[in-house]
Protein backbone atom coordinates (compact mmCIF):
# COMPACT_ATOMS: atom_id res chain seq x y z
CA UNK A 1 61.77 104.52 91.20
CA UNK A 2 61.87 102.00 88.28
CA UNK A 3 58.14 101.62 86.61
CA UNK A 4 59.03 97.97 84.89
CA UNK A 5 58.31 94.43 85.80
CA UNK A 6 60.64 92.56 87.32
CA UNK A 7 62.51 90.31 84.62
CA UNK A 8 60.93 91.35 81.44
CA UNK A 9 60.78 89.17 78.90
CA UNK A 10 63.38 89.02 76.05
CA UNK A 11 62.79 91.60 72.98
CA UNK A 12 60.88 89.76 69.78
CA UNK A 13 61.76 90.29 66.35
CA UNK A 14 58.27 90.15 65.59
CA UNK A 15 56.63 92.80 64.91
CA UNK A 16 54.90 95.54 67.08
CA UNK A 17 51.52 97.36 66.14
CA UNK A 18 51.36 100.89 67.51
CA UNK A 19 48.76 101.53 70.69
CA UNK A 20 45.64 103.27 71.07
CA UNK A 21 43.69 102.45 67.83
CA UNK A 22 40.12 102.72 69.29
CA UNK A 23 37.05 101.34 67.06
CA UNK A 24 33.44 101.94 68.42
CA UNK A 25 31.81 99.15 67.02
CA UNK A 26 28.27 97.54 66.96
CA UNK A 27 27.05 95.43 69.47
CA UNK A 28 26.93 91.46 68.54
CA UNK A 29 30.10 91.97 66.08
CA UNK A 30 33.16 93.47 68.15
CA UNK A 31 35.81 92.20 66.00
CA UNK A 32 38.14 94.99 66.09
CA UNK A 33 40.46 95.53 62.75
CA UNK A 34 43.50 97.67 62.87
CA UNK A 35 45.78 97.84 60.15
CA UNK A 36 48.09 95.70 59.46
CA UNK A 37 51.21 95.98 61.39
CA UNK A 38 54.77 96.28 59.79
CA UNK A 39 56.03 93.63 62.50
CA UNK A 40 54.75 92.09 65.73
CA UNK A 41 55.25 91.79 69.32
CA UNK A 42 55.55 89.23 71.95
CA UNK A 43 52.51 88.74 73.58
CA UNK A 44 53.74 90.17 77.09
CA UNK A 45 54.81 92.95 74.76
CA UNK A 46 51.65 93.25 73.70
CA UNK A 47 49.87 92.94 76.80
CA UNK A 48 52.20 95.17 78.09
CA UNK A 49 50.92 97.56 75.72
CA UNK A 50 47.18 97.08 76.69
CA UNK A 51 47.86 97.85 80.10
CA UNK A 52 49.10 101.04 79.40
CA UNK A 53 46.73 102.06 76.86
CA UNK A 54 43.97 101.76 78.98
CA UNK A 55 45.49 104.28 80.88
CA UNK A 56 44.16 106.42 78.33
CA UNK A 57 41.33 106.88 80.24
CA UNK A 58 42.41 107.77 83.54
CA UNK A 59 42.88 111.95 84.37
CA UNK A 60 43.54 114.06 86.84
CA UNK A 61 41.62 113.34 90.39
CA UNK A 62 40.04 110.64 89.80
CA UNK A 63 39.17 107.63 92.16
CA UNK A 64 40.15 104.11 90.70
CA UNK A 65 39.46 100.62 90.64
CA UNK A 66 42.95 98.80 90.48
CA UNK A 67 42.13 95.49 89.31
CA UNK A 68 43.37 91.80 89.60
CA UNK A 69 45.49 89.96 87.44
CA UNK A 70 48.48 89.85 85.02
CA UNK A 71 47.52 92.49 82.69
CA UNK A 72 46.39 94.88 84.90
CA UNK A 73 49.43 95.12 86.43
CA UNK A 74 50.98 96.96 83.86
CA UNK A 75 47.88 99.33 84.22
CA UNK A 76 49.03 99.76 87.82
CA UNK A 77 52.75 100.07 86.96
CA UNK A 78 51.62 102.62 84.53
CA UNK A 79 49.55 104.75 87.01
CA UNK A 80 52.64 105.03 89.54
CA UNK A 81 54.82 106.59 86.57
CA UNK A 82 51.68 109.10 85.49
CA UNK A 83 51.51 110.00 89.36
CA UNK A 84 55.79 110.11 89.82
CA UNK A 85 56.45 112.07 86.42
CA UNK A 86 53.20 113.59 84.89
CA UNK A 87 52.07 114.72 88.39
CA UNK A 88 48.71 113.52 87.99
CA UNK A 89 46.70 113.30 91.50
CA UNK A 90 44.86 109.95 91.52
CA UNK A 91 43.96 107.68 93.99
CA UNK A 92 43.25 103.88 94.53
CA UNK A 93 41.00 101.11 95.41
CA UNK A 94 42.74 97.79 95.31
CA UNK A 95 40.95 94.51 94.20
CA UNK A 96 43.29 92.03 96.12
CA UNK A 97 46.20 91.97 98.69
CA UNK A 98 48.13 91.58 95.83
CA UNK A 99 46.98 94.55 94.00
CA UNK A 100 47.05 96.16 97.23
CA UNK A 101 50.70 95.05 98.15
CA UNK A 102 51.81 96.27 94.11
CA UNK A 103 49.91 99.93 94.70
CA UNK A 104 51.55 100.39 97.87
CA UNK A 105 55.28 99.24 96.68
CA UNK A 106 54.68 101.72 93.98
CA UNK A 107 53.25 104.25 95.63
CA UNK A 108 49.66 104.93 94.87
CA UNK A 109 47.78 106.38 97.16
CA UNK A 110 45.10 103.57 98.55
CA UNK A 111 41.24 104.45 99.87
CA UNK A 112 39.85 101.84 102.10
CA UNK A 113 37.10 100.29 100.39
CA UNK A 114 34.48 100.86 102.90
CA UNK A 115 35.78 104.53 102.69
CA UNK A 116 35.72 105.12 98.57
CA UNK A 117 32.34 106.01 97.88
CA UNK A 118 31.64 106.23 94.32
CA UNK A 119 34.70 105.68 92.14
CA UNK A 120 35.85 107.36 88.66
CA UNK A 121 37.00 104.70 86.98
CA UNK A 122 37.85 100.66 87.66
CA UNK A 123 40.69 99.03 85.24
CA UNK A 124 40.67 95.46 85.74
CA UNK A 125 40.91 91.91 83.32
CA UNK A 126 38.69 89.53 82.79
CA UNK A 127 39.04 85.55 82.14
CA UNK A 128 36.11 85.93 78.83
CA UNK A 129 34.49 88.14 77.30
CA UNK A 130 31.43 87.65 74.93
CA UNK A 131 30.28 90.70 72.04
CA UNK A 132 27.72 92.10 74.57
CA UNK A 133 30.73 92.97 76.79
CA UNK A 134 29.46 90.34 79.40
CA UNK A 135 32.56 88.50 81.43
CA UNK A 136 33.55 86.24 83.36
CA UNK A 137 35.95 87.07 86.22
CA UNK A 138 37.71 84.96 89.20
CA UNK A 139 40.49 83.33 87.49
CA UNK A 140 42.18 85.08 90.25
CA UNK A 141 40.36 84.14 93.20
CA UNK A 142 39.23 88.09 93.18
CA UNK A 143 36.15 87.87 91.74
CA UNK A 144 33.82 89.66 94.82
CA UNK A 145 35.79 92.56 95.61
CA UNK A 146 36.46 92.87 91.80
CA UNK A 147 32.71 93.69 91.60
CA UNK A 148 32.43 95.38 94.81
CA UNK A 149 34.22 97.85 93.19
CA UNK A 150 33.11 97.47 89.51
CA UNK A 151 29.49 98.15 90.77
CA UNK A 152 31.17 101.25 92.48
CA UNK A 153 32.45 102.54 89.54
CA UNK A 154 30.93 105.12 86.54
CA UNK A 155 32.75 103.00 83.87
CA UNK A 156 34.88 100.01 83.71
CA UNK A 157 37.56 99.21 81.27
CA UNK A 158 39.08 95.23 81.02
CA UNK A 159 42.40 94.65 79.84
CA UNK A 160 42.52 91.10 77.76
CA UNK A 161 44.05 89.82 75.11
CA UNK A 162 41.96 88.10 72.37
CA UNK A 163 42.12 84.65 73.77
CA UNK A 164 39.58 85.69 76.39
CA UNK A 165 37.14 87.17 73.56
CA UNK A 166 34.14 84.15 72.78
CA UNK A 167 31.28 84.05 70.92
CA UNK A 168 29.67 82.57 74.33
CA UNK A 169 30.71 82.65 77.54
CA UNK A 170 31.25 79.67 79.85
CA UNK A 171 34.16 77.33 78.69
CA UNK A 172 36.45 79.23 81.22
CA UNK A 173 34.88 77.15 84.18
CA UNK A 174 32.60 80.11 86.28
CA UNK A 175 34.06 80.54 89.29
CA UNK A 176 31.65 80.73 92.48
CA UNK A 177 32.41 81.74 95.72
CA UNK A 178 31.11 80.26 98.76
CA UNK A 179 31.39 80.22 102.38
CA UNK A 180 33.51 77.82 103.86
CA UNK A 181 31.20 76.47 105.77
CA UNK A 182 28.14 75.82 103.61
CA UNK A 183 30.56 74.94 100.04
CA UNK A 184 29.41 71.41 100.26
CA UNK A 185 25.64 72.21 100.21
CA UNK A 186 26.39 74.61 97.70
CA UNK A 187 28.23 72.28 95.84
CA UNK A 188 24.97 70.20 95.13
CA UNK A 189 23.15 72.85 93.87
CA UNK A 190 25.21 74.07 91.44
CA UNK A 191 25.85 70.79 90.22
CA UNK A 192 21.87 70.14 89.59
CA UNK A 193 22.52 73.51 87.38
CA UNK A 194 25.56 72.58 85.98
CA UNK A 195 26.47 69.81 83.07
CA UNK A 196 29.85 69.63 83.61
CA UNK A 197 32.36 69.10 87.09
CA UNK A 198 31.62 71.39 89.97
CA UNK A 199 35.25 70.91 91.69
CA UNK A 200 36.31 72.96 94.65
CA UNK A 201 39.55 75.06 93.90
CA UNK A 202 42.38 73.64 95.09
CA UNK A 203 40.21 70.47 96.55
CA UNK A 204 39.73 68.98 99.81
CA UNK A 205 42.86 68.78 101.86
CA UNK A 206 44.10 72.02 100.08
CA UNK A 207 41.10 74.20 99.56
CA UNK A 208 41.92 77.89 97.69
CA UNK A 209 41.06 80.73 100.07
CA UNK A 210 40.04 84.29 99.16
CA UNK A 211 40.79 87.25 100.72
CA UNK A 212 37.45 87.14 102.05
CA UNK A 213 38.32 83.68 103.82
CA UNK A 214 36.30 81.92 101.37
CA UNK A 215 36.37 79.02 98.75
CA UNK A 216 35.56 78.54 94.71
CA UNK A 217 33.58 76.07 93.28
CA UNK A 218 35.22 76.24 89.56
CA UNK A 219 32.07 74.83 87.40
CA UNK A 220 32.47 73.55 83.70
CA UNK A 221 29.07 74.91 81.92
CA UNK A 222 30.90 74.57 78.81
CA UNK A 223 30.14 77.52 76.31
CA UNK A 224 26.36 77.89 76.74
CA UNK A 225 26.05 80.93 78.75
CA UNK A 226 24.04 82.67 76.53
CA UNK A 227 21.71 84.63 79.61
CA UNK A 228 24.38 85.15 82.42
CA UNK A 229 22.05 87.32 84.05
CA UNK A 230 19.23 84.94 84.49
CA UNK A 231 22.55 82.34 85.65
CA UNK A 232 23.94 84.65 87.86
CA UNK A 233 20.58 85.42 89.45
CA UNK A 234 19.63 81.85 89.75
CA UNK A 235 23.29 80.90 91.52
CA UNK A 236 22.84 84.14 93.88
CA UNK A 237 20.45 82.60 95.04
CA UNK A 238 21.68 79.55 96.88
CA UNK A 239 22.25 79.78 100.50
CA UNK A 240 25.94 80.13 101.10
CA UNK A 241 26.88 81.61 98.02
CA UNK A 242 28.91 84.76 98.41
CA UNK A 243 29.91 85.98 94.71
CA UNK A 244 29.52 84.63 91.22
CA UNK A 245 31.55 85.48 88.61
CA UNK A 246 29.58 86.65 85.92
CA UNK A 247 29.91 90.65 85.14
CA UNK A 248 26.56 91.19 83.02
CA UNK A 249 26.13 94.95 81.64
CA UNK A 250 29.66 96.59 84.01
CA UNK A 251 32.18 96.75 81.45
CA UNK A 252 32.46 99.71 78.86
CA UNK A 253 35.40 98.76 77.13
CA UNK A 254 37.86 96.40 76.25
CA UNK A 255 41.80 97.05 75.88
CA UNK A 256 42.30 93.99 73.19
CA UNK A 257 45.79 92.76 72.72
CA UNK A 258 45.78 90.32 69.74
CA UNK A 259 48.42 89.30 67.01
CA UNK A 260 47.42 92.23 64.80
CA UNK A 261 48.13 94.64 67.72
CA UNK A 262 46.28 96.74 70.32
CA UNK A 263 42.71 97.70 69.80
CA UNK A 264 40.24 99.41 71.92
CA UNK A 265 36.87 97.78 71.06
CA UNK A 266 33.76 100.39 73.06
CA UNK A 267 30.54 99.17 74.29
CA UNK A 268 27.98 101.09 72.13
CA UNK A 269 25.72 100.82 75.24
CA UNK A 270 28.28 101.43 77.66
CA UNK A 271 29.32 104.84 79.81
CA UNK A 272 32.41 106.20 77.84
């Protein structure tokens, strides 16, 4: 079986920074510095990269969070080759039908998510994150069983690359999700919170669906989260509101791809 994407993109002369430089750092100042590289990558090489380094952290039996998104994949990709030729014995909790579809292509072994329990280990992206290793998550559309199975999880590690690292979150538009039937009413609330658009994903005729068979209100705070959790608490809280995509205090470390290279930047609060 063949562990690459599908039409890879073309070589770079640039140059390429070798993986797996890992920096605990401080909280409030998580700008990781590697060396400087003798040439760069692409950055799909270099995501590429991140994706597998953060398989650093997976071993031998371990239940895991397969996460959502373009990055992540080449986590997943990853895991099916340590599985095929290093024989490790893993199995998987998939984040989307897409993640699910991937896994089982590859095959990973898959847990129903009502059946997992408490999991090892989640690897998943993230649309922002902020130097308290706070995100925001939903880009996707995946953002409620993404933290179904984050909260299930005794550590999380995001995949990014360093334009989803901010000072504050909130000018990726916070994705809410909301039951189809009530996202109008919601709608209104959220917009009394909100200073910027509230706009359903996909809008009226065309509404986005999740997996769950629900809709996203996308809503433009603008970079002034500075308390997600008193946000998320206070959006929660609306009748009809499902998920929001705010990941306050989950993640233990980021996999950072960035022009210097591939850094792993550790929570000093977090569980690794």
């Amino acid at each position: 079986m063949s562990y690459t994407v599908s039409d890879p993109p073309a070589p770079s002369d640039r140059p390429m920074h070798p993986i797996g430089r890992t920096h605990r750092i401080p909280r409030g100042n998580h700008h990781a510095r590697p060396n400087a590289p003798k040439f760069m990558a692409s950055v799909e090489q270099l995501k590429e990269q991140a994706g597998i380094e953060a398989c650093r952290f997976v071993t031998d039996g371990m239940a895991l969070g397969l996460g959502t998104g373009s990055t992540v994949r080449y986590s997943i990709i990853e895991i099916a080759r340590m599985i095929e030729q290093d024989g490790i014995n893993v199995s998987g909790v998939p984040t989307s039908e897409g993640t699910r579809e991937l896994a089982e292509k590859l095959g990973i072994p898959l847990i129903p998510m009502e059946q997992a329990g408490t999991l090892d280990l989640t690897i998943d992206g993230a649309d922002e994150f902020d130097k308290n290793f706070d995100l925001i998550k939903g880009g996707g559309g995946a953002l409620t069983r993404e933290k179904i199975v984050a909260l299930a999880s005794k550590s999380m590690v995001v995949v990014a690359d360093q334009s989803k690292q901010v000072e504050t979150l909130g000018e990726f538009d916070l994705p809410v999700e909301v039951d189809q039937m009530q996202w109008q009413a919601v709608h209104t609330e959220i917009s009394s919170l909100c200073p910027g658009p509230v706009r359903l994903r996909g809008g009226d005729r065309d509404p986005f669906v999740t997996d769950n068979k629900g809709v996203i209100l996308d809503c433009a705070f603008g970079p002034i989260i500075s308390n997600p959790l008193a946000l998320e608490a206070g959006i929660r809280g609306i009748p009809g509101v499902v998920e929001v995509g705010l990941f306050v205090g989950i993640c233990d470390a980021v996999v950072l791809a960035s022009p210097e290279g591939v850094s792993t930047l550790l929570n000093p609060g977090g569980r690794l």
